[in-house]
Protein backbone atom coordinates (compact mmCIF):
# COMPACT_ATOMS: atom_id res chain seq x y z
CA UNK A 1 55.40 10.32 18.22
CA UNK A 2 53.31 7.54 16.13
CA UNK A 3 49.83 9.07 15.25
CA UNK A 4 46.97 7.97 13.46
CA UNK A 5 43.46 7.62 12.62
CA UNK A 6 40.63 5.78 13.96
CA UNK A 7 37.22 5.28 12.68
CA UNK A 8 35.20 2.55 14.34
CA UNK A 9 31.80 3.80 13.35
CA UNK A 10 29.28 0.75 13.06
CA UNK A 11 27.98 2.28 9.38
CA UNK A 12 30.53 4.47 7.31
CA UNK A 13 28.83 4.90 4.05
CA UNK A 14 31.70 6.47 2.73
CA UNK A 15 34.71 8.24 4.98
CA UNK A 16 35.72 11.40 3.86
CA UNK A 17 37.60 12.06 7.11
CA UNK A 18 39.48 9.10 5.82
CA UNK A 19 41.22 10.20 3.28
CA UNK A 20 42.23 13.91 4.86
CA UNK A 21 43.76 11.47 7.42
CA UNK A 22 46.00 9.70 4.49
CA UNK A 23 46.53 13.16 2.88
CA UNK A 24 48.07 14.34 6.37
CA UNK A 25 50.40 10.68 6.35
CA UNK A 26 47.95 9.27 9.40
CA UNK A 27 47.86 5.47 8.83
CA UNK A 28 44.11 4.40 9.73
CA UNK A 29 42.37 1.67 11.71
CA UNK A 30 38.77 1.68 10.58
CA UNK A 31 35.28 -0.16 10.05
CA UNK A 32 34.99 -2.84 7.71
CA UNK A 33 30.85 -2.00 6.96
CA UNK A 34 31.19 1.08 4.01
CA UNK A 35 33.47 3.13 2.39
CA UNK A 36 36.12 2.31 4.32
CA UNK A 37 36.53 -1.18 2.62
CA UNK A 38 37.18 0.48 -0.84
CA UNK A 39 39.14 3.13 0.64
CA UNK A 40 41.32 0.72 2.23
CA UNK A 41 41.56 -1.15 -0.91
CA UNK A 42 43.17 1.75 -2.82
CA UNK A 43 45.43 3.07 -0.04
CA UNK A 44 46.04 -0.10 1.74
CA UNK A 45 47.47 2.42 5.01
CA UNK A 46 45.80 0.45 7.86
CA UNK A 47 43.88 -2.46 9.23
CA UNK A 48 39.93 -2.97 8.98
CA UNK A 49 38.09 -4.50 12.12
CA UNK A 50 34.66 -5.20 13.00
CA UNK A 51 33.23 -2.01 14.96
CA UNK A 52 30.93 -4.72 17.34
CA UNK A 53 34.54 -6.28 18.54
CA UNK A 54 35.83 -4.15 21.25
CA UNK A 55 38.64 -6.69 20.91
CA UNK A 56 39.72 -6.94 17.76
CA UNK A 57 39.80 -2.81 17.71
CA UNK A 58 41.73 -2.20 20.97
CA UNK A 59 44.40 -5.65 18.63
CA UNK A 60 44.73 -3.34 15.44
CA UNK A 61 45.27 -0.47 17.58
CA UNK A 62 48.02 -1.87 19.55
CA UNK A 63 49.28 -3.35 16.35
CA UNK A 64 50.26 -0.59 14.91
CA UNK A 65 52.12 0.79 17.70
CA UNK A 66 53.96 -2.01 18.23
CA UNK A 67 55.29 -2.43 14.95
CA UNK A 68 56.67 0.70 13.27
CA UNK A 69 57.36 -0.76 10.22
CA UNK A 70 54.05 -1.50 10.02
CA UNK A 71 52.94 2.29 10.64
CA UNK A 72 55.65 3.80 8.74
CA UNK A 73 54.17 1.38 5.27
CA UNK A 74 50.82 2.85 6.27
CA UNK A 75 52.00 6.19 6.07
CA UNK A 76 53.73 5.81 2.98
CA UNK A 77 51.03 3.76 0.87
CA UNK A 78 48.86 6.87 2.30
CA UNK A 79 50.78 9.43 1.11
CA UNK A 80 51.74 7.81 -2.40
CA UNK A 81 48.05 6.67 -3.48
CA UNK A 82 46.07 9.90 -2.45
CA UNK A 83 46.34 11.19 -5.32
CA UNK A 84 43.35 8.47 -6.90
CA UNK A 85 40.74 10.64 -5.07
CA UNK A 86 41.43 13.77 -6.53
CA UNK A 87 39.36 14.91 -9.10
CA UNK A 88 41.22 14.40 -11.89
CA UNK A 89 41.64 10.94 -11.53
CA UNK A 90 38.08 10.38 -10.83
CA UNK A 91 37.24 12.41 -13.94
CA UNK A 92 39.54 9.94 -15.71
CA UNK A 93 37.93 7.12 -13.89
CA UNK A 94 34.76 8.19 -15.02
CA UNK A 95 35.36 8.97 -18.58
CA UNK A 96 37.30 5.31 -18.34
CA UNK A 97 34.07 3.42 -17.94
CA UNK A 98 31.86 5.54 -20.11
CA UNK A 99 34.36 4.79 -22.97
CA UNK A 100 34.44 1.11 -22.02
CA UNK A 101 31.03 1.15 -23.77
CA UNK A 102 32.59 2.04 -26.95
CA UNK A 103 32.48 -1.32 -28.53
CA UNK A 104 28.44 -1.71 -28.07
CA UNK A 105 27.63 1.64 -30.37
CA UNK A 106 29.66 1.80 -33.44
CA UNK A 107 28.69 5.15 -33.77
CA UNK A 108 31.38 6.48 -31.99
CA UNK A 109 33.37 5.63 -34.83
CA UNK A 110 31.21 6.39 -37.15
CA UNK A 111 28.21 9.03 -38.19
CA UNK A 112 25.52 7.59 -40.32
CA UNK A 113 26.72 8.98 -43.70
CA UNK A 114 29.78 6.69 -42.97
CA UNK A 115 32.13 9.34 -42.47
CA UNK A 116 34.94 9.21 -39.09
CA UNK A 117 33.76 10.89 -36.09
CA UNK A 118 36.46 14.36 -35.76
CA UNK A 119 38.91 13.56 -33.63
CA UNK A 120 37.79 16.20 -30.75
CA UNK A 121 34.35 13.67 -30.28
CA UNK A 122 36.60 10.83 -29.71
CA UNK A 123 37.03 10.49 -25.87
CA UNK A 124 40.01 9.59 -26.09
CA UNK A 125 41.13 13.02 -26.19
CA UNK A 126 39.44 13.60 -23.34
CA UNK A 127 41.09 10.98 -21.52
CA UNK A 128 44.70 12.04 -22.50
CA UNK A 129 43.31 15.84 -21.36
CA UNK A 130 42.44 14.05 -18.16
CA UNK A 131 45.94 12.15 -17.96
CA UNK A 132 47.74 15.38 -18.65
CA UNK A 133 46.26 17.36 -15.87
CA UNK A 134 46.26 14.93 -13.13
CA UNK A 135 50.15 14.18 -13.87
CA UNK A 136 50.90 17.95 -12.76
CA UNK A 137 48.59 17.53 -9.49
CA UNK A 138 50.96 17.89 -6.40
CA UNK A 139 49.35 17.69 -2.93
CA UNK A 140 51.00 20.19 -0.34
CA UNK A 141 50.53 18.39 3.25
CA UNK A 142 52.07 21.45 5.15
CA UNK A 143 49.83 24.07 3.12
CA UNK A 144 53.29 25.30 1.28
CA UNK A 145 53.11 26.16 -2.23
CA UNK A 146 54.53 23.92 -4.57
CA UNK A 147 58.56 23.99 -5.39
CA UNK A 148 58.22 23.80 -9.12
CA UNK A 149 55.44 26.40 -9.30
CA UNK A 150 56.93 29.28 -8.97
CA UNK A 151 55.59 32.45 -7.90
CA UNK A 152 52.39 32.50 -6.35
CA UNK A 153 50.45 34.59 -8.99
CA UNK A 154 51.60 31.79 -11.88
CA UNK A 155 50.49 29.03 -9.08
CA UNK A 156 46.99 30.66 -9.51
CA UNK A 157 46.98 31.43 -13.15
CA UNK A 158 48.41 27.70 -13.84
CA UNK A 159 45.73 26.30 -11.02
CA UNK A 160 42.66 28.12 -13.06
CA UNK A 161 44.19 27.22 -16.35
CA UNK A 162 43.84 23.78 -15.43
CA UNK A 163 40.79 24.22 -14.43
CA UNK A 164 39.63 25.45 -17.66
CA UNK A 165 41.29 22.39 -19.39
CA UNK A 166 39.20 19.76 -16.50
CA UNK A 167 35.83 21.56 -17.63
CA UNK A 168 36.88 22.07 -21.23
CA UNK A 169 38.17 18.12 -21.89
CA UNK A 170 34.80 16.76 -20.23
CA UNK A 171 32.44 19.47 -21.83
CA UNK A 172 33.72 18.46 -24.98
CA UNK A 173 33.57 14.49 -24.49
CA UNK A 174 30.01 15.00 -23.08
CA UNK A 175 28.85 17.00 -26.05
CA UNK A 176 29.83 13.65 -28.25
CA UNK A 177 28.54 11.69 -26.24
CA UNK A 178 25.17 12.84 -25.63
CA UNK A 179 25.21 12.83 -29.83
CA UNK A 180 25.96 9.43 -30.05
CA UNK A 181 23.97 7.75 -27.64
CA UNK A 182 20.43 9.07 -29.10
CA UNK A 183 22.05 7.53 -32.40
CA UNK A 184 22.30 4.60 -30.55
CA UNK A 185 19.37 4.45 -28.92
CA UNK A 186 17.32 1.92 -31.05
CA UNK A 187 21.11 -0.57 -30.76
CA UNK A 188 20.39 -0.21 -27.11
CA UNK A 189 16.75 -1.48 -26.77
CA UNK A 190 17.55 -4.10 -28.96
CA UNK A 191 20.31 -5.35 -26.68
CA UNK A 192 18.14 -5.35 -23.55
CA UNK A 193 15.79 -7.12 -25.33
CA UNK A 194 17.50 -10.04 -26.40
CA UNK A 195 18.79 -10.22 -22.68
CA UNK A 196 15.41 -11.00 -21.32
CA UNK A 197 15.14 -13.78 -23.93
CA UNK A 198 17.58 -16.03 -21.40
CA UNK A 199 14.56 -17.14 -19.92
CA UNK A 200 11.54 -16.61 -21.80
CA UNK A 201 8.96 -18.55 -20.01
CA UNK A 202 8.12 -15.86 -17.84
CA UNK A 203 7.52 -13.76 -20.59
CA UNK A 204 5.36 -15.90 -22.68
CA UNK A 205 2.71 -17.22 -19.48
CA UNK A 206 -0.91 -15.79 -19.71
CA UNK A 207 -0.83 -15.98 -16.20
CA UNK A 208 1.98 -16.56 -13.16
CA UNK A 209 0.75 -18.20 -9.86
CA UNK A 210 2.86 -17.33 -6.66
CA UNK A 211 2.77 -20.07 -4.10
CA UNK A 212 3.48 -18.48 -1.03
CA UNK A 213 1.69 -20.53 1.84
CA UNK A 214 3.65 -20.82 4.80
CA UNK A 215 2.87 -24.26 7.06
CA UNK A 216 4.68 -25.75 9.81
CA UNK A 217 5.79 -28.85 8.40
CA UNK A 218 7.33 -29.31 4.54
CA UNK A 219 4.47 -32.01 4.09
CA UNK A 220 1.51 -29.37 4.56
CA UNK A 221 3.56 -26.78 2.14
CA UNK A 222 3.79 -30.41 -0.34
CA UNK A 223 0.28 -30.75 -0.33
CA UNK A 224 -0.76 -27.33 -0.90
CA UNK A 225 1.60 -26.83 -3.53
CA UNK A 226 0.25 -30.40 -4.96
CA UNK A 227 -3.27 -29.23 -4.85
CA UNK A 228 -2.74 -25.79 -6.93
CA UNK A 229 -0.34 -27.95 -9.36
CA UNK A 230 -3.04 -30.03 -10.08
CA UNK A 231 -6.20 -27.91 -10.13
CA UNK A 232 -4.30 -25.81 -13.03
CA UNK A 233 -3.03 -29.41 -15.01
CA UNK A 234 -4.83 -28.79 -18.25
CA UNK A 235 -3.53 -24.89 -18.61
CA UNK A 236 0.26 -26.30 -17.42
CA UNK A 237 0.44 -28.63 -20.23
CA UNK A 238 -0.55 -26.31 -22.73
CA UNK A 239 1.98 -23.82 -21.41
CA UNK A 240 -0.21 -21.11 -20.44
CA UNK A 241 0.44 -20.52 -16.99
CA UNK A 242 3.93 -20.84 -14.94
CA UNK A 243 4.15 -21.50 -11.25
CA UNK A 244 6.77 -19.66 -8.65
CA UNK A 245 7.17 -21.09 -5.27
CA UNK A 246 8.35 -18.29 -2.43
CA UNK A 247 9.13 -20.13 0.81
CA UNK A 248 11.32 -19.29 3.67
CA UNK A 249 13.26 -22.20 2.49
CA UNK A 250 17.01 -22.69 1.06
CA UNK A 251 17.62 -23.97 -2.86
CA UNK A 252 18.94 -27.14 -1.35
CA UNK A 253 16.04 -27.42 0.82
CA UNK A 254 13.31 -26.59 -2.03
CA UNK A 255 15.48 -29.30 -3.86
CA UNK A 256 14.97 -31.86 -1.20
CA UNK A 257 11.15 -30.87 -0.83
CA UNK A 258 10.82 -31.67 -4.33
CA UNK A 259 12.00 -34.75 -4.60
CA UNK A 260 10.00 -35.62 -1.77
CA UNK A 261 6.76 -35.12 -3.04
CA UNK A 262 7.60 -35.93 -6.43
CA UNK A 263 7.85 -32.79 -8.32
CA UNK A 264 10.56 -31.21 -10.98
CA UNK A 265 12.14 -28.24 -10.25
CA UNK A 266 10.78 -27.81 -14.08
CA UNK A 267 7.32 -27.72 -12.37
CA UNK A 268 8.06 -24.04 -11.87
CA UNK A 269 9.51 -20.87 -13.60
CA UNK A 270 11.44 -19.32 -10.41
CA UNK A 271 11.72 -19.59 -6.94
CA UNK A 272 12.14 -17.20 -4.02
CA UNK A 273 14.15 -18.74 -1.67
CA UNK A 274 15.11 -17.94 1.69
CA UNK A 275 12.51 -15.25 2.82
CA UNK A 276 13.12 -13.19 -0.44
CA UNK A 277 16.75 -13.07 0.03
CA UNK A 278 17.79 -15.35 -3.28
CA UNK A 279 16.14 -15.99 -6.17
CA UNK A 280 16.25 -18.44 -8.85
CA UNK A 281 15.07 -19.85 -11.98
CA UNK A 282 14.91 -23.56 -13.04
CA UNK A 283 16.85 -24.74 -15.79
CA UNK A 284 16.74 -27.65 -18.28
CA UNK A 285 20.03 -27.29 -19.95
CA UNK A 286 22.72 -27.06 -16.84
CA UNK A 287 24.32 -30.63 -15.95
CA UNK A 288 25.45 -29.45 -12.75
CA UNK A 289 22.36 -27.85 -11.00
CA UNK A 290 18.45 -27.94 -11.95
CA UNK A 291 18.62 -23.88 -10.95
CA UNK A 292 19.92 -20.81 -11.71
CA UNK A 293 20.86 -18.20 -9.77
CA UNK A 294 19.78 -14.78 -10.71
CA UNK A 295 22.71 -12.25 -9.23
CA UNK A 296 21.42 -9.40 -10.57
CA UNK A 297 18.58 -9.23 -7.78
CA UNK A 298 21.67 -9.32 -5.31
CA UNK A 299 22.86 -5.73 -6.57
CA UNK A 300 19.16 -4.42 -5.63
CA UNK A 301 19.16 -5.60 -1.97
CA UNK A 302 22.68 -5.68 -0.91
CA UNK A 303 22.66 -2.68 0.45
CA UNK A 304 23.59 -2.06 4.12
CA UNK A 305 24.24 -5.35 4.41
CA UNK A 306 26.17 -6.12 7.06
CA UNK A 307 27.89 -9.37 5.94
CA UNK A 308 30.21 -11.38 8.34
CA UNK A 309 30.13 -8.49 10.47
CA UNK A 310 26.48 -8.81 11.21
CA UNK A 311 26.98 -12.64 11.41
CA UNK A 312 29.06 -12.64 14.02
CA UNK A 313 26.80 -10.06 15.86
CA UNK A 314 24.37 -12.72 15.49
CA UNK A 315 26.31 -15.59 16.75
CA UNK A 316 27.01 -13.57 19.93
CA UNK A 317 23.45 -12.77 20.11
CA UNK A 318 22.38 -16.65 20.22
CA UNK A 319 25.16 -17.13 22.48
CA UNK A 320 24.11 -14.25 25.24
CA UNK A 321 20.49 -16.48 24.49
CA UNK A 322 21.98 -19.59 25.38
CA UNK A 323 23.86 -19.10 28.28
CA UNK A 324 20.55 -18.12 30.06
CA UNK A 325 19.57 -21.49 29.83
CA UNK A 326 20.19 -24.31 32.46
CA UNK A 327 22.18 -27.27 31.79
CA UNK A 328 23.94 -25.14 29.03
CA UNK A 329 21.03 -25.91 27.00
CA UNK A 330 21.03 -24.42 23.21
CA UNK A 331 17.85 -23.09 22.24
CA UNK A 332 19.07 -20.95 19.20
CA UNK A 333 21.75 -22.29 16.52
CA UNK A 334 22.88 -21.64 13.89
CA UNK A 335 22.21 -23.54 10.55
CA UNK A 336 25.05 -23.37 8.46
CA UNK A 337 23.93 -26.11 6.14
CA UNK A 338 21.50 -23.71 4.61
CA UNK A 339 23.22 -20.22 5.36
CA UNK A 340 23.83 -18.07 2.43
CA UNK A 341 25.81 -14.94 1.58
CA UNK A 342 22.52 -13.01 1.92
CA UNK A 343 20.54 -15.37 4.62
CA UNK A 344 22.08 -16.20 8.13
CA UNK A 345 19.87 -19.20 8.99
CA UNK A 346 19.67 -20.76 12.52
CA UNK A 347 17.49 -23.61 14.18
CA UNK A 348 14.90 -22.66 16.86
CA UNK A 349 14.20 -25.17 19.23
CA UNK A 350 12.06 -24.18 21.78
CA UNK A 351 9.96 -21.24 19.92
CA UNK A 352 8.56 -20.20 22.90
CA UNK A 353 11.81 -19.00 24.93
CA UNK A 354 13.32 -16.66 22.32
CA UNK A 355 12.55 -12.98 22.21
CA UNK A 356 9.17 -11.88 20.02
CA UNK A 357 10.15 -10.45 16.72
CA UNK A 358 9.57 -7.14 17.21
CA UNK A 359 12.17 -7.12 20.14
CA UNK A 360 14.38 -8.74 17.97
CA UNK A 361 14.29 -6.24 15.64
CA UNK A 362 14.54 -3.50 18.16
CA UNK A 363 17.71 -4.76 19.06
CA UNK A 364 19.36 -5.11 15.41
CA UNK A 365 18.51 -1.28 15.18
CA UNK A 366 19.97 -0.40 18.49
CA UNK A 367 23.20 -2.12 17.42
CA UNK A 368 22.90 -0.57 14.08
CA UNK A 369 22.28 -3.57 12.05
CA UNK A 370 19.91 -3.41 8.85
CA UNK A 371 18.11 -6.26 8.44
CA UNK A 372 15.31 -7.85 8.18
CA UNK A 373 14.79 -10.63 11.02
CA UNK A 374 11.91 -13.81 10.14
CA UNK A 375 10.63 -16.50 12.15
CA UNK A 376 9.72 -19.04 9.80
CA UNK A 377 8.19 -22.50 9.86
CA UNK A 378 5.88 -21.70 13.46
CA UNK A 379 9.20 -20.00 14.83
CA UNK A 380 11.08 -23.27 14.56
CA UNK A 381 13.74 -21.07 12.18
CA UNK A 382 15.06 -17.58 12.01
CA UNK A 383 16.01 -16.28 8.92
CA UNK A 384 17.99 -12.67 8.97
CA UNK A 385 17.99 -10.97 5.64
CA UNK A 386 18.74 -7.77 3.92
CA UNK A 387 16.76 -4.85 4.90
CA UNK A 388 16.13 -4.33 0.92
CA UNK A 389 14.89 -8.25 0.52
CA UNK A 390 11.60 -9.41 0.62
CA UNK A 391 9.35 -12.26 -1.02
CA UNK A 392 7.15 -8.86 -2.05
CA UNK A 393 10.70 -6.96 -3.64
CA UNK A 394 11.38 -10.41 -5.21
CA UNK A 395 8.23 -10.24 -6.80
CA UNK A 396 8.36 -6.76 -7.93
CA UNK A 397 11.89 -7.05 -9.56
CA UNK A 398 10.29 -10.10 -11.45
CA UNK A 399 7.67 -7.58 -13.13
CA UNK A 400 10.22 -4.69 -13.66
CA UNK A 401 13.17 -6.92 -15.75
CA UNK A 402 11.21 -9.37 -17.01
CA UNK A 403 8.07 -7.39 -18.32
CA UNK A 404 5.88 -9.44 -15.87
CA UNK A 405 2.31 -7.96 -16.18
CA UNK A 406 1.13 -7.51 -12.93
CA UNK A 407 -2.34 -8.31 -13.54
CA UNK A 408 -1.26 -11.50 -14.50
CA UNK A 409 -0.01 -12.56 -11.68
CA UNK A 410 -1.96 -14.67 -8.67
CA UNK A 411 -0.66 -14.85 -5.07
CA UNK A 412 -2.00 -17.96 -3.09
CA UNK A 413 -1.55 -17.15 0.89
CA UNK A 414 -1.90 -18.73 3.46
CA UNK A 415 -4.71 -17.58 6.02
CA UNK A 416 -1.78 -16.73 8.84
CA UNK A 417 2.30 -17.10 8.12
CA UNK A 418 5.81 -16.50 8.60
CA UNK A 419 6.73 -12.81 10.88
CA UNK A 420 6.73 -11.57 7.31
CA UNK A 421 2.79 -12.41 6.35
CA UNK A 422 1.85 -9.03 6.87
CA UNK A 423 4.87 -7.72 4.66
CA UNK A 424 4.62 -9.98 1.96
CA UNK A 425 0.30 -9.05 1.85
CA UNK A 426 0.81 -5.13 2.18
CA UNK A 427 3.72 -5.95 -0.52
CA UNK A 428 1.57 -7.80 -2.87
CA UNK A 429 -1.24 -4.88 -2.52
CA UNK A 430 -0.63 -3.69 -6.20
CA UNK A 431 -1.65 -7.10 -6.96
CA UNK A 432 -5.27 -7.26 -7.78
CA UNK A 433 -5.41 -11.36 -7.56
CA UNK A 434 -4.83 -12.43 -3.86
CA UNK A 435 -5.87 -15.40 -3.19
CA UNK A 436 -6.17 -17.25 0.54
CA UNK A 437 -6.03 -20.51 0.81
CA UNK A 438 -7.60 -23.17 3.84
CA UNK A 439 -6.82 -26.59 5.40
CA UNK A 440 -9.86 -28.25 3.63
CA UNK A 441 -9.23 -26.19 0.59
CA UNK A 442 -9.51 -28.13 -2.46
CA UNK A 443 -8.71 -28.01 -6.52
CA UNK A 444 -11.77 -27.05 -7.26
CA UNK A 445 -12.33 -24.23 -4.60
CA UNK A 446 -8.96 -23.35 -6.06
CA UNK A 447 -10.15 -23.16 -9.36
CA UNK A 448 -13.81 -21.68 -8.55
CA UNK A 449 -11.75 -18.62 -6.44
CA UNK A 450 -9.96 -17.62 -9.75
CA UNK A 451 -12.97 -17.60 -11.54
CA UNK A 452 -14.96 -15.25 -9.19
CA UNK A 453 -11.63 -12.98 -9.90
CA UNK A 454 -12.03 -13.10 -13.62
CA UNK A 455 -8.81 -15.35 -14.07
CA UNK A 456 -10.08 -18.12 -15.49
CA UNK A 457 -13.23 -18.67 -17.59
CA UNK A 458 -15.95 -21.42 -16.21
């Protein structure tokens, strides 16, 4: 009889019932969104599918009956990897990375009078402890004691005995550790601080001035951009103020849209690109690109994010859109030109026939799917993004690495925008300088706002 496991669930974030299903020898067929993807990745005892594809589930199922091989190299990899989530080896794991800091704070070799560290602070001994105990761990799928233990009273004493060891070896290494890293402590700070020297413009601007008016056509966002550019000449020069440009745009498109209107990516210290989603810096020293891509801001809004899953969701979304239409007309497409690992793009043409955002977003959470869904550009372009991205976040993780004084900091809107105007304003509400720019607005209105603020002096 050829059993096993199946977890299609649209958002796993982990999969406990996973693993008891490798522990028991159950090969698995699960969701790629999650846990399950790392799981898989250690066991490798089944096949990953896309929970939206009723197809490609029913395939992996049918797979694995059909091929026993197959099934009985799931079962095995199962049964001969469980042992990496016990919790020895994750104590192991865990005192693994800890020590990988070692090299950063010399202290752990040494105490400030110069003498060695003993040899219990070290945690390497800690790791061997570790090593030793999970080499005797034996799993018992049939709940039958272990051969080689013996009795059942030693199986207990030996069972709390290692026990004692587990807590002993990481109370021990903990104790050290906690020592050395308030020794360290001034090493530290200085190493974060000579991080946020890689780009120091940020740091050194009296003020910052956020460019985030959305128009329908590149040319009205050129102008506007042109206008605050050159009301604020004089104070660029001298180096006093930097300028960020947020737009519902792509890097290659902000690229393009500079050229255009005659402007150097140099013109500004960062950009927010895609509706929050990406965000860059300019650069003067790479030969290959005039930016920089920050991926440090993609580890604080990855997550949920659905990746190709949730692409392919939307692709069968525009589809079910498009075959509504006579003549096999295609009102949504998508852009792939301008996609991005965190931004699925696509073309709008006929604003007026696709569902209002707030239905759209309805939907994605019916299905499941976190994101964030933006018609940009007078609805003429959708851009889906993580639910943790915004031009607002983007903002906000500029003033928490960088040191980026909020106060200091001046937010031109427009006086309507993208689905996400009302995000990015409540976003920006911590921001005391808000400024809203018009049609007929010109440098001096610009600079006559910022001096009703207090920003600039008359």
């Amino acid at each position: 009889m050829w059993v096993f496991f199946i977890n299609p669930a649209f958002i796993e974030p982990f999969g406990l019932t996973l693993i008891e299903a490798a522990a028991y020898g159950l090969p698995i067929v699960a969701t790629r969104n999650g846990g399950p993807v790392d799981i898989h990745r250690v066991l490798d005892n089944g096949l990953l599918v896309d929970p939206h594809d009723q197809q490609s589930i029913a395939d992996a199922l049918l797979k694995l009956v059909a091929d026993k091989q197959l099934w009985a190299k799931c079962r095995q990899n199962g049964l001969k990897n469980i042992h990496l989530f016990s919790w020895p080896e994750h104590c192991k794991t865990y005192l693994t990375k800890i020590a990988s800091c070692k090299p950063r704070h010399p202290q752990w070799q040494r105490t400030d009078d110069g003498t060695e560290n003993s040899d219990t602070d070290s945690p390497g001994d800690s790791l061997r402890d570790i090593q030793d105990i999970s080499l005797n761990l034996k799993f018992s799928l049939d709940g039958h004691k272990n051969e080689a233990s013996g009795n059942p009273e030693n199986s207990d004493e030996n069972a709390v005995d290692g026990k004692s060891k587990l807590e002993n070896a990481v109370l021990t290494w903990s104790k050290g550790f906690v020592r050395d890293t308030r020794k360290a402590g001034f090493t530290e700070k200085s190493d974060q601080n000579t991080g946020t020297g890689k780009f120091p413009a940020l740091r050194r601007r009296k003020h910052i001035f956020v460019i985030a008016v959305d128009c329908d056509t590149n040319t009205d966002t050129l102008e506007t951009a042109g206008k605050i550019l050159e009301a604020f000449g004089k104070e660029k020069t001298e180096g006093s103020v930097g300028f960020i440009l947020s737009t519902s745009m792509s890097i290659s498109e902000v690229h393009s849209f500079l050229v255009s209107g005659g402007l150097s990516p140099s013109d500004f210290d960062a950009f927010v690109c895609n509706s929050g989603s990406d965000l860059y810096y300019s650069s003067l020293t790479s030969e290959d690109s005039p930016f920089v891509l920050d991926l440090y801001y993609h580890s604080h809004i990855e997550y949920r994010w659905g990746g190709e899953g949730l692409r392919k969701s939307l692709v069968r979304w525009t589809a079910s859109i498009n075959d509504k239409m006579a003549d096999n007309e295609r009102i949504v497409v998508e852009n792939e030109q301008v996609l991005t690992e965190y931004c699925y793009a696509f073309k709008v043409q006929k604003p007026g026939m696709v569902p209002p955002v707030k239905e759209l977003r309805k939907l994605m959470r019916i299905h499941a799917l976190r994101c964030h869904v933006i018609y940009c550009q007078n609805g003429t372009k959708l851009n889906v993004i993580p639910i943790m991205a915004s031009r607002s976040q983007a903002l906000r993780y500029l003033y928490v690495r960088w040191g980026v004084d909020l106060s200091n900091i001046v937010v031109f809107v427009g006086e309507s925008g993208d689905t996400d105007y009302e995000g990015c304003l409540v976003g920006c509400t911590k921001l005391p300088n808000i400024v809203q720019m018009t049609e007929d607005c010109s440098g001096s209105d610009i600079r006559s706002s910022l001096e009703k603020v207090g920003v600039l002096k008359g």
